[in-house]
Protein backbone atom coordinates (compact mmCIF):
# COMPACT_ATOMS: atom_id res chain seq x y z
CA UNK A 1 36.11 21.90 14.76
CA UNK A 2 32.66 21.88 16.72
CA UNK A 3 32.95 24.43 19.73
CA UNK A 4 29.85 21.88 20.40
CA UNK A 5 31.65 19.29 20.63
CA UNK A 6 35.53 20.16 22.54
CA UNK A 7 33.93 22.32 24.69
CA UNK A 8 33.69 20.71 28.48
CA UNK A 9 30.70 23.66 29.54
CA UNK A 10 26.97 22.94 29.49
CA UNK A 11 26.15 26.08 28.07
CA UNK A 12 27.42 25.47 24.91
CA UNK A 13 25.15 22.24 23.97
CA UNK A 14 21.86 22.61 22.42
CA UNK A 15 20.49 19.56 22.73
CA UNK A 16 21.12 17.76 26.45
CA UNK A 17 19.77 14.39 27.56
CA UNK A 18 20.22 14.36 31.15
CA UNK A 19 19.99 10.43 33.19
CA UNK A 20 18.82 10.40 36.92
CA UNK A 21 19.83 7.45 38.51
CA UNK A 22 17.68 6.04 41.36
CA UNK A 23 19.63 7.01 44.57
CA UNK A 24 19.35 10.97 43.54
CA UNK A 25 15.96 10.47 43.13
CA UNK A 26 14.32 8.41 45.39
CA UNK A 27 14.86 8.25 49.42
CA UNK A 28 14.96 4.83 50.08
CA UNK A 29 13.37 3.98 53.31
CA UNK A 30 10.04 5.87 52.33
CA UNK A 31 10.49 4.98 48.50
CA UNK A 32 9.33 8.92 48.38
CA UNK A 33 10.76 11.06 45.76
CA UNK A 34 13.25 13.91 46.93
CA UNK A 35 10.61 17.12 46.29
CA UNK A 36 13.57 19.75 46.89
CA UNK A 37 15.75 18.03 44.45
CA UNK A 38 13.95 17.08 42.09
CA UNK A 39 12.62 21.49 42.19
CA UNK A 40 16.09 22.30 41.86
CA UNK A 41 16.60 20.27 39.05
CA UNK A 42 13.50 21.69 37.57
CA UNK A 43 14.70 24.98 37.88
CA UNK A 44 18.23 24.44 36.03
CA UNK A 45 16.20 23.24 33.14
CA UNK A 46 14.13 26.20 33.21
CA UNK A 47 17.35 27.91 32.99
CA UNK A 48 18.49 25.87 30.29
CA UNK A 49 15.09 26.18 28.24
CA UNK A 50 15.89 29.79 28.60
CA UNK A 51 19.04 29.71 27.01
CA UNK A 52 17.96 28.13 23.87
CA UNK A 53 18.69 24.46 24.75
CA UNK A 54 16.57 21.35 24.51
CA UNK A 55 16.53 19.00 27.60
CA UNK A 56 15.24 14.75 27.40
CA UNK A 57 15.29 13.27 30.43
CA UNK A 58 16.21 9.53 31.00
CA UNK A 59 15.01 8.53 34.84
CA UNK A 60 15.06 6.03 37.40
CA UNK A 61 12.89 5.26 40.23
CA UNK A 62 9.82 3.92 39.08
CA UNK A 63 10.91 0.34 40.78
CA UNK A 64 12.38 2.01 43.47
CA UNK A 65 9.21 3.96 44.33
CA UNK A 66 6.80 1.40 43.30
CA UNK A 67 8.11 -1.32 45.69
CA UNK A 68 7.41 0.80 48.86
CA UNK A 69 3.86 1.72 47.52
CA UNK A 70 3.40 -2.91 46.95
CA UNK A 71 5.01 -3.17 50.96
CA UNK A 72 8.15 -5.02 49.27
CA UNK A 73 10.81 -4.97 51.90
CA UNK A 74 13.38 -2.28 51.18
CA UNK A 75 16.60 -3.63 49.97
CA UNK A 76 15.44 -7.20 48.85
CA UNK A 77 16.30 -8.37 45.30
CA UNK A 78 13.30 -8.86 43.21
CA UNK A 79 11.69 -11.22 41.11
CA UNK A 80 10.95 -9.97 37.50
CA UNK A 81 7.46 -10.16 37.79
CA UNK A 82 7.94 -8.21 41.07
CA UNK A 83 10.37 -5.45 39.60
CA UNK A 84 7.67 -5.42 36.91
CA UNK A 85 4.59 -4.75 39.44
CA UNK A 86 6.52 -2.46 41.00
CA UNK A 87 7.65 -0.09 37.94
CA UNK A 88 3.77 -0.17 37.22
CA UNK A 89 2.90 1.08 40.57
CA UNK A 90 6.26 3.79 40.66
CA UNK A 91 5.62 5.04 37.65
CA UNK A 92 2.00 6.59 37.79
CA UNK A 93 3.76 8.76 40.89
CA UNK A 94 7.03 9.20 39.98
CA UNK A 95 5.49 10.71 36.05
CA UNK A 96 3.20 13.01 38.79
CA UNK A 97 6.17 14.46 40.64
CA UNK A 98 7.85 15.50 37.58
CA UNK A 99 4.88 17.25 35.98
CA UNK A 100 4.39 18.80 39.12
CA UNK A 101 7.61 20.59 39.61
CA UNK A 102 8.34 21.03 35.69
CA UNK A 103 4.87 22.68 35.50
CA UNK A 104 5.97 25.43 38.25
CA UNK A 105 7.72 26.71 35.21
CA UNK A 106 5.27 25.97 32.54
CA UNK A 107 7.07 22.91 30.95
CA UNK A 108 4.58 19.47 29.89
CA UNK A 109 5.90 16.12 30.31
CA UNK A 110 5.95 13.44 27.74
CA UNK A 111 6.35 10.06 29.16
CA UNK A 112 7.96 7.44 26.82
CA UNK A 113 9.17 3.96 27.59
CA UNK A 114 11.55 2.01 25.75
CA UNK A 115 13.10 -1.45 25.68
CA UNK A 116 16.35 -2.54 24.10
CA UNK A 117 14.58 -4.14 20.88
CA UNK A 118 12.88 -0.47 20.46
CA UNK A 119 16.45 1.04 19.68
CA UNK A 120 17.04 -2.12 17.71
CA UNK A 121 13.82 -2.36 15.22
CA UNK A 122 14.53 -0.01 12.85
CA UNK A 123 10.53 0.87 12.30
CA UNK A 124 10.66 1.71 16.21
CA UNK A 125 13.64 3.26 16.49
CA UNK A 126 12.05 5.56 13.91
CA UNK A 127 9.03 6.13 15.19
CA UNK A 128 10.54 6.97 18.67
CA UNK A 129 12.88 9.06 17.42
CA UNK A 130 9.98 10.82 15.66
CA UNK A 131 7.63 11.30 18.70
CA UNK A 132 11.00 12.70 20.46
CA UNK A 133 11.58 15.29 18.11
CA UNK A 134 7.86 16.45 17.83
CA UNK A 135 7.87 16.19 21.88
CA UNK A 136 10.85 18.78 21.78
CA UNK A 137 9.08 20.83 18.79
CA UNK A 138 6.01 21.53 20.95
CA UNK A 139 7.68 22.66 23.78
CA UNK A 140 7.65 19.63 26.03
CA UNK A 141 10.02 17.80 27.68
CA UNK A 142 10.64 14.13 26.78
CA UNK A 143 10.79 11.93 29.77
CA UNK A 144 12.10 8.22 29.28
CA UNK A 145 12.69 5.19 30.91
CA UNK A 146 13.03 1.49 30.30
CA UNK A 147 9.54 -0.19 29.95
CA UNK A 148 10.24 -2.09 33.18
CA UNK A 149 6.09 -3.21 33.48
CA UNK A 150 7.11 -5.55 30.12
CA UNK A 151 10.56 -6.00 29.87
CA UNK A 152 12.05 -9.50 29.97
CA UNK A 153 16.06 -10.60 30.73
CA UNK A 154 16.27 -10.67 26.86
CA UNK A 155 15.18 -7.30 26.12
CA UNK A 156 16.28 -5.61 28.95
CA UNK A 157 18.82 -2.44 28.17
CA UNK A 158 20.05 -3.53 32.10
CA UNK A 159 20.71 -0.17 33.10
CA UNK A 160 20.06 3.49 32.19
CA UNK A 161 23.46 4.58 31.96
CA UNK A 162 23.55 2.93 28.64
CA UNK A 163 19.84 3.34 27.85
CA UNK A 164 20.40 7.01 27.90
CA UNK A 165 23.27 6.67 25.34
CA UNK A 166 20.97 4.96 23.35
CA UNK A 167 18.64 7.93 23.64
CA UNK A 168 21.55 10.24 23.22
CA UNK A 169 22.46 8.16 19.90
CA UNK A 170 18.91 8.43 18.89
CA UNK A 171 18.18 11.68 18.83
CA UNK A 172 21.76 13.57 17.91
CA UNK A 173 22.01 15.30 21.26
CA UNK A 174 25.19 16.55 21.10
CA UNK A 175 25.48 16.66 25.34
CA UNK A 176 24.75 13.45 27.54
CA UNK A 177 25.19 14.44 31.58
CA UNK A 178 25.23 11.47 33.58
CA UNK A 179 24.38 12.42 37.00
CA UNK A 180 25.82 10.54 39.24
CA UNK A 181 26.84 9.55 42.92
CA UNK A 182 30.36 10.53 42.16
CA UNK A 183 31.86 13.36 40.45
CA UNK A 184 34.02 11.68 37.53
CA UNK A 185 36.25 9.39 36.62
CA UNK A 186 39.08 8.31 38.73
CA UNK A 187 42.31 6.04 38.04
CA UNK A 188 40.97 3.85 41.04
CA UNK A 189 38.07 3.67 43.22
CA UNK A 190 38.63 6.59 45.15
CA UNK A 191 36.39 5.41 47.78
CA UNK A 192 38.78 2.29 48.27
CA UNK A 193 42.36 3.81 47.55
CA UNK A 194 43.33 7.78 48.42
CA UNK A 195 45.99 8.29 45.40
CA UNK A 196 43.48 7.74 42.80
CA UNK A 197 43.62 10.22 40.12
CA UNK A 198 40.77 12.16 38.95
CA UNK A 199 40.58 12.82 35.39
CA UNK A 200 38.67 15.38 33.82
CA UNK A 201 38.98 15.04 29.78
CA UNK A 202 38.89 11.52 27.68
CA UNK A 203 39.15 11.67 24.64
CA UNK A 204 39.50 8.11 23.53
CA UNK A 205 37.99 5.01 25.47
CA UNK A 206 40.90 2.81 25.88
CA UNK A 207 41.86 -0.45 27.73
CA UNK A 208 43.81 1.50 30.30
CA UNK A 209 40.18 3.76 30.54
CA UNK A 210 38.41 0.95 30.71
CA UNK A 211 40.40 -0.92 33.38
CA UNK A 212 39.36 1.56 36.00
CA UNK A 213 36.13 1.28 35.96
CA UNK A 214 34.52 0.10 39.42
CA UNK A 215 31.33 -1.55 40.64
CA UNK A 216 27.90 -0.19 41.86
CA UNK A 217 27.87 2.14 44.83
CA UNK A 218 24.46 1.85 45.83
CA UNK A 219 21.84 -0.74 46.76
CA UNK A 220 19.14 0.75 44.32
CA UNK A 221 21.98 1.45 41.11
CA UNK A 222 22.45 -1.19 38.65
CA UNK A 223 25.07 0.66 36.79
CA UNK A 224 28.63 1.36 38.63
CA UNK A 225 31.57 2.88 36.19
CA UNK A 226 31.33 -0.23 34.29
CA UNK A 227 27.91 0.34 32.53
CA UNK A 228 29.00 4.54 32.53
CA UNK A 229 32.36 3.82 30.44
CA UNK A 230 29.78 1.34 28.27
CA UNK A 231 27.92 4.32 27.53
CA UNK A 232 30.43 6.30 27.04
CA UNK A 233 31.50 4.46 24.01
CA UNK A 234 27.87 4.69 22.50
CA UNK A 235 27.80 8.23 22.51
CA UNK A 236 31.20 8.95 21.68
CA UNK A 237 30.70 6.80 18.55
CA UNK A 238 27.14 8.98 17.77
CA UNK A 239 29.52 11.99 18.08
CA UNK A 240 27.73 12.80 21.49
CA UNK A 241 30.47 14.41 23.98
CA UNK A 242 29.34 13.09 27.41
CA UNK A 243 30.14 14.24 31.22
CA UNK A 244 29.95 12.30 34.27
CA UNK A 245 29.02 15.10 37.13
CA UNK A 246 27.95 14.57 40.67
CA UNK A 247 24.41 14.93 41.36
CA UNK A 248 24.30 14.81 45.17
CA UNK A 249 23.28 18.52 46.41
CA UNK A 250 21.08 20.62 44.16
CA UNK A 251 21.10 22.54 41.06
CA UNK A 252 23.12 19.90 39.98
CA UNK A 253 23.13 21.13 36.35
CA UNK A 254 23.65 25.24 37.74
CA UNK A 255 26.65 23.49 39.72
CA UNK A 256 28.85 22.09 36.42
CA UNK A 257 28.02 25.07 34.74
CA UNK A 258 29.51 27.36 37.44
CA UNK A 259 32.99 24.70 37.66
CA UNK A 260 32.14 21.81 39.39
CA UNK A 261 34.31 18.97 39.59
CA UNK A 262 33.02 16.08 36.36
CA UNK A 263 35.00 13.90 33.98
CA UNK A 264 33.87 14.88 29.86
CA UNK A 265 34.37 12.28 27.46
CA UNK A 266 34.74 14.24 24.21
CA UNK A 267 34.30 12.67 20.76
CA UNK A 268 36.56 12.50 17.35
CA UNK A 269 33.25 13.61 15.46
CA UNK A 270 29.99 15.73 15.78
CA UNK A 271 26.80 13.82 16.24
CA UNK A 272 25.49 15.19 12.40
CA UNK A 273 28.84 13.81 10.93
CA UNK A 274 28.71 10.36 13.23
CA UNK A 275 24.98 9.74 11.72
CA UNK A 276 25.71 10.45 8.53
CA UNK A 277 28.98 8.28 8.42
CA UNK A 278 26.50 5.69 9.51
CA UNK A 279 24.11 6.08 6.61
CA UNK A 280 27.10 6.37 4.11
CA UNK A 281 29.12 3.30 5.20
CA UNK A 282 27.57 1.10 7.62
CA UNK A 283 24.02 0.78 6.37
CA UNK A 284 22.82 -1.52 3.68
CA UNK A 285 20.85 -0.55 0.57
CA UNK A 286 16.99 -1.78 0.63
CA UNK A 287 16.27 0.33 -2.48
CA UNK A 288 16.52 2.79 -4.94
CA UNK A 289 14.93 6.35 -5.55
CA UNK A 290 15.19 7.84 -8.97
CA UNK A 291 15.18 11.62 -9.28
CA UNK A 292 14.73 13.79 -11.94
CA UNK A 293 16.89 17.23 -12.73
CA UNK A 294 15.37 19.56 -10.60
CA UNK A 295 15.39 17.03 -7.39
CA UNK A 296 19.07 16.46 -8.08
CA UNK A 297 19.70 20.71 -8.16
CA UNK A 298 17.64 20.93 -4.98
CA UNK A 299 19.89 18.47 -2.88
CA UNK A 300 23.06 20.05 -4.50
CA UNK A 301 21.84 23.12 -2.62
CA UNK A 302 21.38 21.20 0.69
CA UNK A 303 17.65 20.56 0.64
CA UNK A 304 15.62 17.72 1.44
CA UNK A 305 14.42 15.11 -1.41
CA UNK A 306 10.62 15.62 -2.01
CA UNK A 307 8.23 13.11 -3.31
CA UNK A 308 7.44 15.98 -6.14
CA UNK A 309 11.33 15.16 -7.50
CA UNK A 310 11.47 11.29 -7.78
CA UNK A 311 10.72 9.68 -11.17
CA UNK A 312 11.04 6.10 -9.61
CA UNK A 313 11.05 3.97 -6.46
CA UNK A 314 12.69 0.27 -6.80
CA UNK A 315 12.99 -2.53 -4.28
CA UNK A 316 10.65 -3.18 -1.26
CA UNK A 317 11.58 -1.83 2.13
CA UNK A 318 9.74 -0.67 5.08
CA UNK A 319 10.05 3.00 6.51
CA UNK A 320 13.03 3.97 7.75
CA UNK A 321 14.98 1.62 5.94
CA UNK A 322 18.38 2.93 4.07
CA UNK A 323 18.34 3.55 0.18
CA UNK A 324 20.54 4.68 -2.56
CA UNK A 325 19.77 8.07 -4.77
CA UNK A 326 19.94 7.50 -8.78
CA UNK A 327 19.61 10.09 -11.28
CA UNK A 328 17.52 8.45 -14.56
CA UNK A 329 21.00 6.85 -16.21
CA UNK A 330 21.29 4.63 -12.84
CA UNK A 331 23.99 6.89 -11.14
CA UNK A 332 24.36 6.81 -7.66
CA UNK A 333 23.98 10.05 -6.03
CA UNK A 334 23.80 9.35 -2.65
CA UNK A 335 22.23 7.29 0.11
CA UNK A 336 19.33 8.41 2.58
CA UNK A 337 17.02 7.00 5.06
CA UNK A 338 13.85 7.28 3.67
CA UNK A 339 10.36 8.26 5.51
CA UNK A 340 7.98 6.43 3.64
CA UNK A 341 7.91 1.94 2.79
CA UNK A 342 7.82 1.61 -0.52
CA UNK A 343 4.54 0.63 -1.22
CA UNK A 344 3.01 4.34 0.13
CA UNK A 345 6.16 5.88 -1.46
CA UNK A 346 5.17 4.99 -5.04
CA UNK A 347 1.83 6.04 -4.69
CA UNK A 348 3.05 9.67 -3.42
CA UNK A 349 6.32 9.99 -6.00
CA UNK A 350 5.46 13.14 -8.25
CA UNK A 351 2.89 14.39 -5.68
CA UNK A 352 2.75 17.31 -3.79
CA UNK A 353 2.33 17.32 -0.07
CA UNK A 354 -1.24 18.53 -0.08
CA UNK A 355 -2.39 15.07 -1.34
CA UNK A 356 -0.71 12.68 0.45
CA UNK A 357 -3.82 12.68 2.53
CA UNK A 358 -5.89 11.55 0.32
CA UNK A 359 -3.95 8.82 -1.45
CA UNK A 360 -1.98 7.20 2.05
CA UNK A 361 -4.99 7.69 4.29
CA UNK A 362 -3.27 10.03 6.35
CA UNK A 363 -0.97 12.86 7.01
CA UNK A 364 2.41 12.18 6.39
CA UNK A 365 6.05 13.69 6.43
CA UNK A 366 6.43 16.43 3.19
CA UNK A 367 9.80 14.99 3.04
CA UNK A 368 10.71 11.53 1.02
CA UNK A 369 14.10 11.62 3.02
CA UNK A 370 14.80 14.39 5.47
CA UNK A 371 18.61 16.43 4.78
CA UNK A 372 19.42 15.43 8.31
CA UNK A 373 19.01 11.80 6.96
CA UNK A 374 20.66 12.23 3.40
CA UNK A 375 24.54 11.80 2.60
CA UNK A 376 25.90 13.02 -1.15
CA UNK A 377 28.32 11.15 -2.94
């Protein structure tokens, strides 16, 4: 069983997406960002870094910091256009502030924004989750939000409790730390009734769970226990443990670490053995890839499938799209996303790496399907 995964400490993830929700962030009568939070948060990542652990940040704040800077009154419900302006504006600062304080301790910022039908289209999904992991590769530190300047009601994720799920899902963190105006979850509102219970370990997202979730607390969150139970569920099902932890105060992430009060929801899985469950039995087949003998050997030993090692590539499918391993009689051998559509992946099959250049146009993956993205019959 994954230490990983039953532990309720920070210290033991290793790869952390971390949500900031508006009202930490953002003092609403100037629309300013809090400097001195926002520093100690910086620092506790720094501290993380240190330890060996990768940090993506999902954030708030750009609306709420970009309606001050328009002269939109505080507190007023805005139009979409409006919350769209004002993201636009918010965002240019609020991107500033944390390269400021994250550059104190020599970390870069990567900005990335996402909308619902990013997580949805596979090609997207890929591609973000691709720019993610080469973010995290160099050193950087991925900072996402929802694309608020073009979202529409359609597209819209609605709030970032459940867009950093998503992100969670994603990427196969194995940690997501919602950080929150409250410290957990409770049987009741415990701002409404004094013998609610606080509970610090779920383990299953049941009715009963689900029945005590509350509203929003705060004029500038959209997401109250509701959307936090919501996205609970995502990353429990990605095999993602996640912790609900107050992040009033600062050091918020030092603070759980040394025994703060927070509620961890802790998953029946890991987020390797969620993913490839998914791949296995959920996805549908697109294709086929035909390997030869020494291919087959090489993923019997846990390796990735190179172009060098595939005889054949059948079907038409796009990149990222799911397809099923053959040996040359036609047996299934597995199933695998695959990095490549299927029009550059026949021109590369048999190839080695150094001249995919030459015959795609550009520098692709060495890997026909990654290990991380391959399941064995």
């Amino acid at each position: 069983m994954s230490p990983h995964r039953t532990s309720t400490n920070l210290t033991a993830a290793k790869r952390v997406v971390v949500k900031i929700g508006s009202a930490l962030l953002v003092e609403e009568s100037r629309g300013a960002v809090h400097r001195k939070w926002l520093e100690s948060l910086a620092a506790d990542m720094a501290e993380a870094r240190a330890r060996g652990q990768e940090i993506i940040l999902v954030s708030s704040g750009a609306i709420a910091v970009g309606r001050h800077q328009l002269g939109f009154a505080p507190g007023a419900k805005l139009t979409l256009s409006e919350q769209q302006a004002a993201a636009a504006a918010g965002m240019v600062r609020l991107v500033h502030a944390y390269q400021e304080v994250l550059g104190h301790h020599a970390m870069t910022v990567g900005q990335i924004l996402l909308t619902l039908d990013d997580s949805e289209n596979r090609r997207r999904y890929i591609n973000a989750r691709n720019t993610i992991d080469t973010l995290l590769a160099s050193g950087a530190v991925p900072l996402i939000n929802e694309n608020d300047t073009v979202a529409t009601d359609e597209i819209r994720f609605g709030d970032n409790d459940r867009l950093a799920a998503r992100v969670a899902a994603m990427v196969s963190a194995d940690t997501l730390v919602l950080l929150s105006d409250i410290d957990g979850l409770y049987t009741e509102d415990p701002t409404k009734d004094d013998k609610a219970k606080f509970i610090p370990v779920i383990d299953e997202i049941t009715p009963e769970i689900e029945a005590m979730a509350g509203g929003s607390g705060t004029s500038y969150g959209s997401g109250g226990m509701v959307t936090k139970i919501a996205a609970a569920r995502i990353a429990m099902n990605a095999g993602c443990r996640m912790v609900i932890a107050p992040g009033e105060g600062l050091n918020p992430l030092n603070r759980m670490i040394e025994g703060g009060r927070c509620s961890w929801f802790l998953p029946s899985s890991t987020p390797a053995g969620a993913r490839k469950q998914w791949i296995s039995g959920t996805l549908k087949s697109a294709g086929k890839v035909v390997v030869d003998a020494g291919a087959l050997k090489a993923l019997n030993a846990g390796k990735s499938l190179l172009p060098a090692g595939v005889k054949a590539i059948e079907g038409e499918f796009e990149r990222g799209a799911a397809v099923t391993i053959v040996d040359g009689d036609g047996k299934e051998l597995g199933r695998g996303l695959i990095t490549y559509p299927s029009s550059d992946a026949r021109q590369i099959i048999g190839r080695k790496s150094s001249e995919f250049e030459n015959l795609l146009g550009y520098i692709g993956r060495k890997e026909l399907i990654h290990r991380d993205d391959l399941v064995l019959s």
